[in-house]
C-alpha atoms as a PDB file:
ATOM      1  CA  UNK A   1    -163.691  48.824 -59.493  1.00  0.00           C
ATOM      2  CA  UNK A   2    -166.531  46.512 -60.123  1.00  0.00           C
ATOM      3  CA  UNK A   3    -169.650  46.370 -58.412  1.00  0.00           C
ATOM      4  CA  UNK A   4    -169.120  43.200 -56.862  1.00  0.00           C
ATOM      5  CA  UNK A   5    -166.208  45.118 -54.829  1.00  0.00           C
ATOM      6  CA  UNK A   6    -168.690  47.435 -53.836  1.00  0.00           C
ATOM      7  CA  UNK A   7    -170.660  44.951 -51.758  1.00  0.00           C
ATOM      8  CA  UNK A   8    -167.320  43.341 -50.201  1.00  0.00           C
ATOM      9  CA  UNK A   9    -166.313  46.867 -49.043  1.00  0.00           C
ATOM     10  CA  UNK A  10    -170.437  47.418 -47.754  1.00  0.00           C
ATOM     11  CA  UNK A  11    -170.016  43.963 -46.106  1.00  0.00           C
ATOM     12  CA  UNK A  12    -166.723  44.885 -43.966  1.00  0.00           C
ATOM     13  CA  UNK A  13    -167.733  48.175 -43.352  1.00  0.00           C
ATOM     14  CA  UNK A  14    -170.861  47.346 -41.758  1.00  0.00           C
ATOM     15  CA  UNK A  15    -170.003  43.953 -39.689  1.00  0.00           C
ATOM     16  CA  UNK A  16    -166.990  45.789 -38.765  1.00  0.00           C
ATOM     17  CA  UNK A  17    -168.723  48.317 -36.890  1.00  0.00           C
ATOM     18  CA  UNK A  18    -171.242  45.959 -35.580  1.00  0.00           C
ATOM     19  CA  UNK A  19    -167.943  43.430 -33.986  1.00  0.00           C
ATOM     20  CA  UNK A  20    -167.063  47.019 -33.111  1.00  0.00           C
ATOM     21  CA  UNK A  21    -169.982  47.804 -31.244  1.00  0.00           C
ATOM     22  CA  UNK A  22    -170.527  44.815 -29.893  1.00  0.00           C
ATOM     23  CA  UNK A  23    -166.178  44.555 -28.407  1.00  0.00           C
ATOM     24  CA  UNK A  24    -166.940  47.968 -26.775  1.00  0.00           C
ATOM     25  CA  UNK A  25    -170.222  46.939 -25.303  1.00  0.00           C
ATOM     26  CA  UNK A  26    -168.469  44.168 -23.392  1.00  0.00           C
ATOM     27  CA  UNK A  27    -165.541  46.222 -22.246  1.00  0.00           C
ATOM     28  CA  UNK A  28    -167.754  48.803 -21.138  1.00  0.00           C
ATOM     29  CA  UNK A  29    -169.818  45.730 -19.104  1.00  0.00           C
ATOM     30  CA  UNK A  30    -166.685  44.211 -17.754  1.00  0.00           C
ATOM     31  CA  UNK A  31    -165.485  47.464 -16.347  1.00  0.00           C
ATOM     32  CA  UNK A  32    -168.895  47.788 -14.619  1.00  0.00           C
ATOM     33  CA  UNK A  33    -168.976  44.270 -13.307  1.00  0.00           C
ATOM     34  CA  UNK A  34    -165.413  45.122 -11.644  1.00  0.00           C
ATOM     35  CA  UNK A  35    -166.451  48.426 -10.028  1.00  0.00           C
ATOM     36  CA  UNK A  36    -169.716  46.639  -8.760  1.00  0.00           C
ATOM     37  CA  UNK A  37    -167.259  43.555  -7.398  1.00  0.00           C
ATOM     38  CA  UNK A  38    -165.235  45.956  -5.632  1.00  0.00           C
ATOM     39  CA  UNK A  39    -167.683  47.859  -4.115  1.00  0.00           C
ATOM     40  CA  UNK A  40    -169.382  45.042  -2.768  1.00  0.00           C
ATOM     41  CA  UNK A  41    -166.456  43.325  -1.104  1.00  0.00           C
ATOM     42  CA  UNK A  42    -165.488  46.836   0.580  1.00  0.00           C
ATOM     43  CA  UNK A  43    -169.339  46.785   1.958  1.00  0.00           C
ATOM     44  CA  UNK A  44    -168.673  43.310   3.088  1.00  0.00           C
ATOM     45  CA  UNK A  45    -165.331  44.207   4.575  1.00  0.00           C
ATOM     46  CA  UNK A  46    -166.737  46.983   6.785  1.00  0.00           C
ATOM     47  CA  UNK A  47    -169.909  45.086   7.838  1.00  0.00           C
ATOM     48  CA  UNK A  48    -167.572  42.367   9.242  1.00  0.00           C
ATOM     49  CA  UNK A  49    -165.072  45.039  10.627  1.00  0.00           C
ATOM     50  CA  UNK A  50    -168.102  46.406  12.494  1.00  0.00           C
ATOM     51  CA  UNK A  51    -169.368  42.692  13.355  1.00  0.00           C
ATOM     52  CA  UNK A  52    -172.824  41.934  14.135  1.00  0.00           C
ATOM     53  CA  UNK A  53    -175.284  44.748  15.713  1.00  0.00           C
ATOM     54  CA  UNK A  54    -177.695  43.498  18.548  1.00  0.00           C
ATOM     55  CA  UNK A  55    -180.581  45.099  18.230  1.00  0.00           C
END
C-alpha cells in the first residue's frame, strides 16, 4: 500500500463515524419527539374527557 491509501482509508474511517454519529443522533431525537407527541395528545385526551373545571 501507498501512503496516499492511507489517507483515503483515514478519510472514510473518520467521516464514517461522524455520518454515523450524526444518523444515530437523529434516530435517537425522532424517537423522543414521538414519545413526547404521544404523551401530549393522551394529556389532551383526558383533559377534554374530564371537560372544563369551574373553579
Amino acid at each position: 500500500m501507498t501512503g496516499a491509501n492511507f489517507g483515503w482509508i483515514e478519510l472514510v474511517f473518520f467521516y464514517g463515524i461522524a455520518v454515523g454519529i450524526g444518523v444515530w443522533q437523529w434516530l435517537k431525537m425522532d424517537r423522543m419527539l414521538e414519545k413526547t407527541r404521544a404523551e401530549r395528545a393522551a394529556k389532551e385526551a383526558a383533559d377534554r374527557k374530564d371537560g372544563p373545571t369551574a373553579d
